[in-house]
PDB file of N, CA and C in Angstrom:
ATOM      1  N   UNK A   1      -8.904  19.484  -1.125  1.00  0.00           N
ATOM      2  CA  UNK A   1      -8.033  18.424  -1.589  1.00  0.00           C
ATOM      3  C   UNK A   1      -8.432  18.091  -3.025  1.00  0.00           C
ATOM      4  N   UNK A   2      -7.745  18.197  -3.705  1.00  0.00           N
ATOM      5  CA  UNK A   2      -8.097  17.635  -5.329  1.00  0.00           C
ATOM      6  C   UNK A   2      -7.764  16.190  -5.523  1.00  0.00           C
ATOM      7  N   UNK A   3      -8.257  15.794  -6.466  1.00  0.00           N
ATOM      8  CA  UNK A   3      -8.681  14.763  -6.736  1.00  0.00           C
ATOM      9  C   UNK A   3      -7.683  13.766  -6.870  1.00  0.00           C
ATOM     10  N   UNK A   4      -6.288  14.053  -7.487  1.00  0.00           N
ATOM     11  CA  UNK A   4      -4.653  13.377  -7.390  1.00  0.00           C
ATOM     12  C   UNK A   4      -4.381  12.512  -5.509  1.00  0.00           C
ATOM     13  N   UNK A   5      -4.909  13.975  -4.918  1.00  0.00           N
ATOM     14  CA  UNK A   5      -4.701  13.364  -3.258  1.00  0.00           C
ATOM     15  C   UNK A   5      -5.523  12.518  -3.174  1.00  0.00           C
ATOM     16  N   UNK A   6      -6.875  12.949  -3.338  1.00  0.00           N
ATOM     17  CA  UNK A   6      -7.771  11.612  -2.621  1.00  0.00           C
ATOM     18  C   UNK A   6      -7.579  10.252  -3.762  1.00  0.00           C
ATOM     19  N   UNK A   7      -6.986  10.346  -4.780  1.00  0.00           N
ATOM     20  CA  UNK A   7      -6.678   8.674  -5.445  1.00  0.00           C
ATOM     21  C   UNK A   7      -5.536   7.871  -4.365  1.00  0.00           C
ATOM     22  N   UNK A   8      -4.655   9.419  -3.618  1.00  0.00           N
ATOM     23  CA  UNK A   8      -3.335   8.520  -3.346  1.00  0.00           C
ATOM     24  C   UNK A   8      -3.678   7.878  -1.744  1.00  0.00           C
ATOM     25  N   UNK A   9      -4.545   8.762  -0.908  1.00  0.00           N
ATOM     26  CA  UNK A   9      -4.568   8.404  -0.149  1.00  0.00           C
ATOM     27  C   UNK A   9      -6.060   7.018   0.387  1.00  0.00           C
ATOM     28  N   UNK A  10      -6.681   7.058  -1.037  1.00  0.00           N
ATOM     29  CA  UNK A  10      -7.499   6.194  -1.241  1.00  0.00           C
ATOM     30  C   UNK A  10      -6.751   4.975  -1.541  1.00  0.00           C
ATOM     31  N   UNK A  11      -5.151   4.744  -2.261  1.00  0.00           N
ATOM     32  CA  UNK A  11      -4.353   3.662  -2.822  1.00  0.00           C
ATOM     33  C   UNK A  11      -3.423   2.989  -0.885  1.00  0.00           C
ATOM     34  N   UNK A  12      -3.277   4.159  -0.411  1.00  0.00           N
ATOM     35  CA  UNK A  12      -2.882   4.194   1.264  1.00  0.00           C
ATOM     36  C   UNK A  12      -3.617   3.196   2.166  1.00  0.00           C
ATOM     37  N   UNK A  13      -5.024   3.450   1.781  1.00  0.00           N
ATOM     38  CA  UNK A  13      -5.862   2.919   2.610  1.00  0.00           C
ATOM     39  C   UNK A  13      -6.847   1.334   2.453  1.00  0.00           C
ATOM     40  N   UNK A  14      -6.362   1.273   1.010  1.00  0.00           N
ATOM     41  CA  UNK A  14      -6.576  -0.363   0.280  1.00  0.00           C
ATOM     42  C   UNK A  14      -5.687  -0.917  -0.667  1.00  0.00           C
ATOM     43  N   UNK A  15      -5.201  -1.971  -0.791  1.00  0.00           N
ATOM     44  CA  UNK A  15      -4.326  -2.012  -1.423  1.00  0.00           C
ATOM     45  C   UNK A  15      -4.560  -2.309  -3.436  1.00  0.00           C
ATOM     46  N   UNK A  16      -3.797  -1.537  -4.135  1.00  0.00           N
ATOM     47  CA  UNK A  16      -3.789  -1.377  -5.494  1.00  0.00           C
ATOM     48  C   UNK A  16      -4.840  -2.791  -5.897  1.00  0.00           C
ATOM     49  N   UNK A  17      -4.244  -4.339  -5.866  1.00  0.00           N
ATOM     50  CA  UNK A  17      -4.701  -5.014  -5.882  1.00  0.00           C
ATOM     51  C   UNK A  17      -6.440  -5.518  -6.029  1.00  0.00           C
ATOM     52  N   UNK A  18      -6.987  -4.965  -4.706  1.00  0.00           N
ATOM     53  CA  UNK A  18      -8.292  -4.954  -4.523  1.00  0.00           C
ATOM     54  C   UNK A  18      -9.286  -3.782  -5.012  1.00  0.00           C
ATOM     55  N   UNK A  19      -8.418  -2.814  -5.017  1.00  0.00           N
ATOM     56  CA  UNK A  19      -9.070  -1.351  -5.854  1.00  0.00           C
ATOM     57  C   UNK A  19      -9.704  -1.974  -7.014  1.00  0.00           C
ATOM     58  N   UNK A  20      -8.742  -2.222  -7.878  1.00  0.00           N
ATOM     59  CA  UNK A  20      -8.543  -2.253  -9.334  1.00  0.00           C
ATOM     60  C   UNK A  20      -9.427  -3.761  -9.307  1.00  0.00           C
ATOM     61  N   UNK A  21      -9.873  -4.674  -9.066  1.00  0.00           N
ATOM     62  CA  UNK A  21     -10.779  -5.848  -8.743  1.00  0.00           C
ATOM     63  C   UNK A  21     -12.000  -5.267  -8.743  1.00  0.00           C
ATOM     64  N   UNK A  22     -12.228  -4.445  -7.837  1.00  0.00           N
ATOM     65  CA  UNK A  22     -13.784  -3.751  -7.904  1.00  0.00           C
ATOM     66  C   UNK A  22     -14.178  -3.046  -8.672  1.00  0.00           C
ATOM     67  N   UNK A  23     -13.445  -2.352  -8.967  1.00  0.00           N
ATOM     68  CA  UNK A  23     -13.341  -1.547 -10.148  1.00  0.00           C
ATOM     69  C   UNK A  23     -13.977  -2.503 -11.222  1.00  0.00           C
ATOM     70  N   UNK A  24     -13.405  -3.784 -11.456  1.00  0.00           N
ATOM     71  CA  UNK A  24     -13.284  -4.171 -12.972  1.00  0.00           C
ATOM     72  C   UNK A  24     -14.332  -5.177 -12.473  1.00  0.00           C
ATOM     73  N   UNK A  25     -14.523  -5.744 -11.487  1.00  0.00           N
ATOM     74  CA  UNK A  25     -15.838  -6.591 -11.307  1.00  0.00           C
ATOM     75  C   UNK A  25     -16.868  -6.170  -9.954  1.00  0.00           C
ATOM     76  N   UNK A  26     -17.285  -5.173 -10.273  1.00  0.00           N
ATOM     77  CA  UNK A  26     -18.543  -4.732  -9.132  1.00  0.00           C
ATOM     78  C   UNK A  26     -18.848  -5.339  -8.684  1.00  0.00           C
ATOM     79  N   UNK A  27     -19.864  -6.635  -9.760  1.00  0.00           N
ATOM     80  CA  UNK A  27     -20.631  -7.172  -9.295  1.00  0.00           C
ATOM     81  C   UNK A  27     -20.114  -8.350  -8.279  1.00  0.00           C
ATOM     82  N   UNK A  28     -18.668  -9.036  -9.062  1.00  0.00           N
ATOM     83  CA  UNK A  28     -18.703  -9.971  -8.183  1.00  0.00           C
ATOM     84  C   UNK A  28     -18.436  -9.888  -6.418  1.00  0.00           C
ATOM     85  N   UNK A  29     -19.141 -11.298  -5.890  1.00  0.00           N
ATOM     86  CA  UNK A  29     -18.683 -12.209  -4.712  1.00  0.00           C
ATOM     87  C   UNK A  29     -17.194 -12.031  -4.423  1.00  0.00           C
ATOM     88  N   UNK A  30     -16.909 -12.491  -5.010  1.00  0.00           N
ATOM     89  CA  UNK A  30     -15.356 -12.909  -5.081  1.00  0.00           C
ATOM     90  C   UNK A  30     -14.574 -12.214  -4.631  1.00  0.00           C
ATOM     91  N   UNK A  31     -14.526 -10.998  -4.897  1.00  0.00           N
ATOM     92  CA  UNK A  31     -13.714 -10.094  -4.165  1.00  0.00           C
ATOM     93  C   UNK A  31     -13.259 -10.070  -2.387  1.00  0.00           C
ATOM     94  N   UNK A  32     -12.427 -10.433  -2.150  1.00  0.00           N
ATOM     95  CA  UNK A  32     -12.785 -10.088  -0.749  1.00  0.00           C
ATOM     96  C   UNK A  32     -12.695  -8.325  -0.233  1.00  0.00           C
ATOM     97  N   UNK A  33     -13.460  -8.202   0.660  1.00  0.00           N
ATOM     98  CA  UNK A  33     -14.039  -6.917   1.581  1.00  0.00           C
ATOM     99  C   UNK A  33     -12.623  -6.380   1.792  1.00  0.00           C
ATOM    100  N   UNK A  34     -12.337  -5.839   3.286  1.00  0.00           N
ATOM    101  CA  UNK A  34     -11.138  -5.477   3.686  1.00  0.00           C
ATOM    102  C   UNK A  34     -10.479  -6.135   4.605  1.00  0.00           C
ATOM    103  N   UNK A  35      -8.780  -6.177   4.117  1.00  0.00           N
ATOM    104  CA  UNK A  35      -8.497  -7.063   4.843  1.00  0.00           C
ATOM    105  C   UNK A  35      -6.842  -6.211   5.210  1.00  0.00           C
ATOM    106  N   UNK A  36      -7.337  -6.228   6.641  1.00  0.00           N
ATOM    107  CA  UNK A  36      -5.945  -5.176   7.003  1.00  0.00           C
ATOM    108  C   UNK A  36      -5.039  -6.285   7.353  1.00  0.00           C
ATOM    109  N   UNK A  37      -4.107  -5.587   7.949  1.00  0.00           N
ATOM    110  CA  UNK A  37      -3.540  -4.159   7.886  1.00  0.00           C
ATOM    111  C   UNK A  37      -3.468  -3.276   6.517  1.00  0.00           C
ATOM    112  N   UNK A  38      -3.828  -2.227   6.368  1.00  0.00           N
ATOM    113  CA  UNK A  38      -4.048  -1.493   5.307  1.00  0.00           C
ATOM    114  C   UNK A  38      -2.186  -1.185   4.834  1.00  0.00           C
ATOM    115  N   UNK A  39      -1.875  -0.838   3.670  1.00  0.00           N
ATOM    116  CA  UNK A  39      -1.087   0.022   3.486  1.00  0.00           C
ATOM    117  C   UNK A  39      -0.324   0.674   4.015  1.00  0.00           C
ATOM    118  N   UNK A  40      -1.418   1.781   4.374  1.00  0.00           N
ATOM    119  CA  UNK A  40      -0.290   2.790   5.166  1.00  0.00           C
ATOM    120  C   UNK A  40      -0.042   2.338   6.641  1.00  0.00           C
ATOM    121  N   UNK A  41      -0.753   1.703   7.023  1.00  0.00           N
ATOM    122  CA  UNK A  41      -0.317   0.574   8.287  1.00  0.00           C
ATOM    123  C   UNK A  41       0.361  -0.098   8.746  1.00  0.00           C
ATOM    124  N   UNK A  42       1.087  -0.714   7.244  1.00  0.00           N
ATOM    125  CA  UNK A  42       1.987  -1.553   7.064  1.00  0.00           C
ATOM    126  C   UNK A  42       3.494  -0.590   6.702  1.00  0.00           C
ATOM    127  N   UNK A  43       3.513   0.040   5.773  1.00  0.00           N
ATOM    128  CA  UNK A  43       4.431   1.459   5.661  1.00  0.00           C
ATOM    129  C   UNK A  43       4.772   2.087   6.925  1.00  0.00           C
ATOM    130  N   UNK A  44       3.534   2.249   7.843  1.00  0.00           N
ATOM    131  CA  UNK A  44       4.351   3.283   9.055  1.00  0.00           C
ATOM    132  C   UNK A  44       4.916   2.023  10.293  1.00  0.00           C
ATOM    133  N   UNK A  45       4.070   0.787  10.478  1.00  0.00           N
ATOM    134  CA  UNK A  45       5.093   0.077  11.047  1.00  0.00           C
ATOM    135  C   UNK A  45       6.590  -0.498  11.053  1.00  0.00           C
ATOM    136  N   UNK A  46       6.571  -0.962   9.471  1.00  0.00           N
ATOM    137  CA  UNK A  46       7.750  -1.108   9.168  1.00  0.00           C
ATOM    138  C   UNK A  46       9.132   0.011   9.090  1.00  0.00           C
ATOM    139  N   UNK A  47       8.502   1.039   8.261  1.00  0.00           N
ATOM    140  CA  UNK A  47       9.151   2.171   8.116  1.00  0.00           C
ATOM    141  C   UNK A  47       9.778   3.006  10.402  1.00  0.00           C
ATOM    142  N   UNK A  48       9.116   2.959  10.819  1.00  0.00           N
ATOM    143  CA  UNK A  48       8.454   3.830  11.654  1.00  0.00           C
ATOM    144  C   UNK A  48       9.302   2.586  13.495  1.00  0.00           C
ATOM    145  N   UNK A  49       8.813   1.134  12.777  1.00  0.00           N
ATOM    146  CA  UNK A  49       9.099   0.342  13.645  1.00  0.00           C
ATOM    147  C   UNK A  49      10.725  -0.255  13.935  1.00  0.00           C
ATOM    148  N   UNK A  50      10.942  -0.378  13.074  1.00  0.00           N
ATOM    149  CA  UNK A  50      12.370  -0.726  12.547  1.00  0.00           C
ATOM    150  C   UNK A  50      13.105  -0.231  11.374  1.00  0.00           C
ATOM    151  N   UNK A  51      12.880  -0.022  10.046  1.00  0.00           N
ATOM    152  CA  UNK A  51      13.727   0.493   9.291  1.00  0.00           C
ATOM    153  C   UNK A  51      13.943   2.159   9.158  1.00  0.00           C
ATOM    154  N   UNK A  52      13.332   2.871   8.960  1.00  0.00           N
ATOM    155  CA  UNK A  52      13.755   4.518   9.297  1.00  0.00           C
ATOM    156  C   UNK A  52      14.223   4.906  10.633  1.00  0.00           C
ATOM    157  N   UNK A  53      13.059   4.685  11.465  1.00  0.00           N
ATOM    158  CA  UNK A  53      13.236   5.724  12.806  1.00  0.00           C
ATOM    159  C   UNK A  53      12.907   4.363  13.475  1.00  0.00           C
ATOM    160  N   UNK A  54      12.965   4.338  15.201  1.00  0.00           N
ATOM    161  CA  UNK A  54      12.524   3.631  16.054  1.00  0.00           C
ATOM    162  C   UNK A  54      11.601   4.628  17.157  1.00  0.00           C
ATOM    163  N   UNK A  55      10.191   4.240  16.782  1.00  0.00           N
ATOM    164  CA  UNK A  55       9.191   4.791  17.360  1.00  0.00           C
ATOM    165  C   UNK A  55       8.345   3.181  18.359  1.00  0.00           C
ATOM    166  N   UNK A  56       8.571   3.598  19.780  1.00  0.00           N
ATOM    167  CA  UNK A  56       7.714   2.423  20.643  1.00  0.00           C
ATOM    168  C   UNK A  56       6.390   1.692  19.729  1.00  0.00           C
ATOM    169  N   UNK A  57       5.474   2.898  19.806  1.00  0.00           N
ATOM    170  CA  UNK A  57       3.933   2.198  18.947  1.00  0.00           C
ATOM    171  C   UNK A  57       3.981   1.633  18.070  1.00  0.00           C
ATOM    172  N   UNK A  58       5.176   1.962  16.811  1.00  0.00           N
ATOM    173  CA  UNK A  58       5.301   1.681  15.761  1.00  0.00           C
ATOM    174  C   UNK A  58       5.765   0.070  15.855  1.00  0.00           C
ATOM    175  N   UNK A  59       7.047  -0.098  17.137  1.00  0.00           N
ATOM    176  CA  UNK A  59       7.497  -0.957  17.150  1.00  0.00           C
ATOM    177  C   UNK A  59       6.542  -2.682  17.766  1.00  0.00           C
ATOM    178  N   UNK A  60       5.421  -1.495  18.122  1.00  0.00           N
ATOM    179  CA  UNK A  60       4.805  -2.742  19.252  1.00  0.00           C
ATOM    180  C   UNK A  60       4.113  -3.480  17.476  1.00  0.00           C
ATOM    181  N   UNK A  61       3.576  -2.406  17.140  1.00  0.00           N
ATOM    182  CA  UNK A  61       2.235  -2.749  15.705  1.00  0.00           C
ATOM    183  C   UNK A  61       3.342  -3.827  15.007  1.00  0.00           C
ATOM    184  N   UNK A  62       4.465  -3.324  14.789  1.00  0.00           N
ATOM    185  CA  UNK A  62       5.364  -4.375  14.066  1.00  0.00           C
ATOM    186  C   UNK A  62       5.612  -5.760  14.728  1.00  0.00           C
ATOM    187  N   UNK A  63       5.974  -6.109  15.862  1.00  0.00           N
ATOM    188  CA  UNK A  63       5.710  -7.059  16.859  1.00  0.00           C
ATOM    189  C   UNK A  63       4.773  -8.046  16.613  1.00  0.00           C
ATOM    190  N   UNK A  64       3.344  -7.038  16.528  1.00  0.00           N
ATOM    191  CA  UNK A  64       2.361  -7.625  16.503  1.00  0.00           C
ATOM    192  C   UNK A  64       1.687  -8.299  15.347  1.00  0.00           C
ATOM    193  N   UNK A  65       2.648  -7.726  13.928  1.00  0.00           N
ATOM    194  CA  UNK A  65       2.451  -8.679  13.153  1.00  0.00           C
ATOM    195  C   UNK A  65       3.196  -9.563  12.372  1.00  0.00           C
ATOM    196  N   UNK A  66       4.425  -9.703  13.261  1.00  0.00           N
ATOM    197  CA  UNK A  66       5.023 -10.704  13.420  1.00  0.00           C
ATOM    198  C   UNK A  66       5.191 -11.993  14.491  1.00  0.00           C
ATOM    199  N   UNK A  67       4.121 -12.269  14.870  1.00  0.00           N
ATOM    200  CA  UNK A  67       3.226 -13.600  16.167  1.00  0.00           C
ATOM    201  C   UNK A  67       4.222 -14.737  16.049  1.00  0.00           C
ATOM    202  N   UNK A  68       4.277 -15.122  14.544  1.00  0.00           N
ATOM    203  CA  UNK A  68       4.790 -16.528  14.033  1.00  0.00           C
ATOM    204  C   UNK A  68       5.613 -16.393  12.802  1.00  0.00           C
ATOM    205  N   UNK A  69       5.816 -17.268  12.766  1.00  0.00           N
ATOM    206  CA  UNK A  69       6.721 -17.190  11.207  1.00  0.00           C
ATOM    207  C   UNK A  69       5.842 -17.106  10.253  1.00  0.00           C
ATOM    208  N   UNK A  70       4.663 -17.832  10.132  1.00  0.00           N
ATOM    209  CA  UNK A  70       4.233 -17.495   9.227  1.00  0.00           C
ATOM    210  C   UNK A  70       3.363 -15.955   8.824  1.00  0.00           C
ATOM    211  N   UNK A  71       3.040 -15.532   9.830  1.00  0.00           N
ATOM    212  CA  UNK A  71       2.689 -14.033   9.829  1.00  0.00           C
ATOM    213  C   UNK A  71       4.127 -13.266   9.911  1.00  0.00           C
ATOM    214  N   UNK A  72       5.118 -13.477  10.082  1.00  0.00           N
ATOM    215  CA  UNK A  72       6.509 -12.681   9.751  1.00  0.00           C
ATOM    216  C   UNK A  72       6.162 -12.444   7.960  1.00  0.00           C
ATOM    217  N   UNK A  73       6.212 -13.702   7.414  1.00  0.00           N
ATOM    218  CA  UNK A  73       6.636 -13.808   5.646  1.00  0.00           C
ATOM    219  C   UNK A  73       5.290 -13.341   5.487  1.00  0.00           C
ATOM    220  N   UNK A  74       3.635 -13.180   6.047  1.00  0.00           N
ATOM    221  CA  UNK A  74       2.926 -12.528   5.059  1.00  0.00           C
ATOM    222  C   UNK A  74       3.005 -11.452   5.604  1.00  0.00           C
ATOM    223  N   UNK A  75       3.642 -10.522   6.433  1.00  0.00           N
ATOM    224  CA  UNK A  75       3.025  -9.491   6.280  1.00  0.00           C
ATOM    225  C   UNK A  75       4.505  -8.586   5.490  1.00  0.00           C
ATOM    226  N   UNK A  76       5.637  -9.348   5.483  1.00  0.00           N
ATOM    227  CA  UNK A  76       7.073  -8.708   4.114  1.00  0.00           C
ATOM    228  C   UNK A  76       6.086  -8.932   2.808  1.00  0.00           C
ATOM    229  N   UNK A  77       5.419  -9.908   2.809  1.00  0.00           N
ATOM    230  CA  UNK A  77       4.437  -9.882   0.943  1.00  0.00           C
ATOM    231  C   UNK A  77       4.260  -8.798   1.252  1.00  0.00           C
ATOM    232  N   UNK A  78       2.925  -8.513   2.035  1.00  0.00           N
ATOM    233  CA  UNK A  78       1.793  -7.600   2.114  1.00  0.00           C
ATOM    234  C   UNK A  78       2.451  -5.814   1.987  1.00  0.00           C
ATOM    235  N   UNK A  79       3.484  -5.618   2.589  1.00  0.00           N
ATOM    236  CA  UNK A  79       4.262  -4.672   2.755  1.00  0.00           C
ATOM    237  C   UNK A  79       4.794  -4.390   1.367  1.00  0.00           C
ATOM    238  N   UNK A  80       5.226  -5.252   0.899  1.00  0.00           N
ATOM    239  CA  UNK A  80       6.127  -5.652  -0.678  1.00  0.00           C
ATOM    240  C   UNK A  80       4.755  -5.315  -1.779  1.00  0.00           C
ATOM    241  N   UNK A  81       3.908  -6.014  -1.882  1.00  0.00           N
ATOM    242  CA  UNK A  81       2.808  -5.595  -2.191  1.00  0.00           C
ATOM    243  C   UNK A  81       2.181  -4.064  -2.006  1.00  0.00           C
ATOM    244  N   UNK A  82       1.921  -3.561  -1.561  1.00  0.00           N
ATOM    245  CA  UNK A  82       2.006  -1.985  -0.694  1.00  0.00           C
ATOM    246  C   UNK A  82       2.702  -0.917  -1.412  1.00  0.00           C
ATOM    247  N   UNK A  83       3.929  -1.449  -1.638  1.00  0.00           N
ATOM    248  CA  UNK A  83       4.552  -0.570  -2.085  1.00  0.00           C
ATOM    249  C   UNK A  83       5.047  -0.726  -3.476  1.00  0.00           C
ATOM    250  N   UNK A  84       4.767  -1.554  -3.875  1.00  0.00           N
ATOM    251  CA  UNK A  84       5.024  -1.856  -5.037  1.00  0.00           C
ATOM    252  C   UNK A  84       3.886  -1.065  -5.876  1.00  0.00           C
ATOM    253  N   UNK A  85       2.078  -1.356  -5.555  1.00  0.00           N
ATOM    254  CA  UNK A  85       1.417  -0.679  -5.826  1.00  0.00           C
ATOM    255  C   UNK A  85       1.639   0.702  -5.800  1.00  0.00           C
ATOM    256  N   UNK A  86       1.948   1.451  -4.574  1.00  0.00           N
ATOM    257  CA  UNK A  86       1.962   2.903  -4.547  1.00  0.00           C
ATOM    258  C   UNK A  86       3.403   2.823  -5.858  1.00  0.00           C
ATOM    259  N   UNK A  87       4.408   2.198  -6.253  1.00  0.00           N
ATOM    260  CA  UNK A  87       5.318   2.815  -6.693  1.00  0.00           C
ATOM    261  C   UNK A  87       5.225   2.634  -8.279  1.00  0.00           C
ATOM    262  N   UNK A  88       4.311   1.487  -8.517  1.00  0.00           N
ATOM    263  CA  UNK A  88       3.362   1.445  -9.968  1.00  0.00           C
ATOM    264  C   UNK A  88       2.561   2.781 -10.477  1.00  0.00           C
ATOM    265  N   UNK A  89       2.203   3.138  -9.505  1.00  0.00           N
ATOM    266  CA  UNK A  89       1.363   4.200  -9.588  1.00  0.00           C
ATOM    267  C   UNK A  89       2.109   5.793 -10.058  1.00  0.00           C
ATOM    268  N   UNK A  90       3.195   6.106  -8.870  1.00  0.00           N
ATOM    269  CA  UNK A  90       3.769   6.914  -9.165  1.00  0.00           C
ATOM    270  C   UNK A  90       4.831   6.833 -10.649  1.00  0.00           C
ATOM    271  N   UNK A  91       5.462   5.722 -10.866  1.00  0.00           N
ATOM    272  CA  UNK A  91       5.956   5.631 -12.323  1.00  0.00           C
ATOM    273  C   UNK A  91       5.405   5.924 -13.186  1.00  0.00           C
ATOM    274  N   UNK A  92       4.277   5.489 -13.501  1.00  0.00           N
ATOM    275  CA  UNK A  92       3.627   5.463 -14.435  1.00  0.00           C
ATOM    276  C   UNK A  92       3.139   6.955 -14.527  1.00  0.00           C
ATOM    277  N   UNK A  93       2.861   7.569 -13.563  1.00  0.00           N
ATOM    278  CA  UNK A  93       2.781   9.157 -13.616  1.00  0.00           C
ATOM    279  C   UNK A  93       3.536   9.795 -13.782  1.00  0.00           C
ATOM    280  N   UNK A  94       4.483   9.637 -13.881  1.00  0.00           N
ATOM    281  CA  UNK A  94       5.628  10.223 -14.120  1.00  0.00           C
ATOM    282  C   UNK A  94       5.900  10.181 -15.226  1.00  0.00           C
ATOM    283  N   UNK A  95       5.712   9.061 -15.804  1.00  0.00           N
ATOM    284  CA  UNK A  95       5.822   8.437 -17.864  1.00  0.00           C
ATOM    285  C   UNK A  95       4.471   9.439 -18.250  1.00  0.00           C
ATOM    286  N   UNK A  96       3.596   9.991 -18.008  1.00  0.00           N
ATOM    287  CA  UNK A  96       2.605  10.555 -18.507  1.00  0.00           C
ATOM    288  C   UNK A  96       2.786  12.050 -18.222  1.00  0.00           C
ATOM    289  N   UNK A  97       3.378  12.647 -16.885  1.00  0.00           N
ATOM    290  CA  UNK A  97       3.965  13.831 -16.800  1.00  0.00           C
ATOM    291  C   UNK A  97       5.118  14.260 -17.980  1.00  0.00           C
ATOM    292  N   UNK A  98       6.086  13.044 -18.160  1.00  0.00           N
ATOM    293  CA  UNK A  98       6.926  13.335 -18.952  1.00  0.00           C
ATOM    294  C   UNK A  98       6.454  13.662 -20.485  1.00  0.00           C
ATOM    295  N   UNK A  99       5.742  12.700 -21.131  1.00  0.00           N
ATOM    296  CA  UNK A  99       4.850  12.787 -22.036  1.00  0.00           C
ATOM    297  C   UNK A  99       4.349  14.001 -22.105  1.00  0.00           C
ATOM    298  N   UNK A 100       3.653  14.604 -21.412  1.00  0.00           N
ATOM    299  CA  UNK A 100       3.232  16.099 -21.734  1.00  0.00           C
ATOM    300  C   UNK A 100       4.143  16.655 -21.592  1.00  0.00           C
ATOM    301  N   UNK A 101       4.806  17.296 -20.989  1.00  0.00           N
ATOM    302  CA  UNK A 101       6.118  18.327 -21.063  1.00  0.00           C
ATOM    303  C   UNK A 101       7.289  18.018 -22.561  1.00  0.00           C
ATOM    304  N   UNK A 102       7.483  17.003 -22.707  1.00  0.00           N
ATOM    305  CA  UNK A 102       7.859  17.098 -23.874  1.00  0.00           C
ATOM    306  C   UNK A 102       9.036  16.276 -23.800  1.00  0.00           C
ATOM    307  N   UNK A 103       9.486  15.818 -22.299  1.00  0.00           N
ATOM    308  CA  UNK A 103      10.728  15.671 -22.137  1.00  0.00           C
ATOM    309  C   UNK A 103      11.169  14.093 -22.480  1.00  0.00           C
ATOM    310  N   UNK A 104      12.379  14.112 -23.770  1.00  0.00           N
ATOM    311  CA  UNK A 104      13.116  12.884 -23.987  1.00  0.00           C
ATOM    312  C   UNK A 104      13.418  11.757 -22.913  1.00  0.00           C
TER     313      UNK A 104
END
């Protein structure tokens, strides 16, 4: 696996947010640790539970993190968040792919 995969599936498994925090402050406290549902957790429930396909497991995990209303609205952030990161990521690679090739 080269090194492109393990950034993406390293961005899958924490979200952009907290990466880029540790990154820029090691040292601190402050950061919080991990705090799931991860990413791709949140991607295959939603995706998986209700909006693409209807898969049972998928649907229960989605269920399950929707308890209350207020865990309904954080986990659309958290999801929104999620993908917003992965899709920061890929743009911006794409503006730098383009950049080398040459293309207007």
């Amino acid at each position: 696996m080269h090194s492109g995969a393990r950034r993406t599936y390293k961005l899958l498994g924490k979200p952009l947010k907290l990466l880029v925090n540790r990154k820029m402050f090691p040292q601190s406290d402050m950061i919080a640790g991990d705090y799931p549902p991860y990413p791709q957790q949140l991607i295959s429930a939603y995706f998986y539970g209700d909006g693409i396909h209807y898969d049972r497991t998928h649907a229960q995990d989605l269920s399950a993190l929707r308890k209350t209303p207020f865990d309904y609205t954080w986990s659309e952030y958290r999801l929104g968040e999620a993908m917003l990161g992965l899709a920061h990521l890929y743009i911006g690679f794409s503006g730098v792919v383009r950049a080398i090739l040459g293309d207007d």
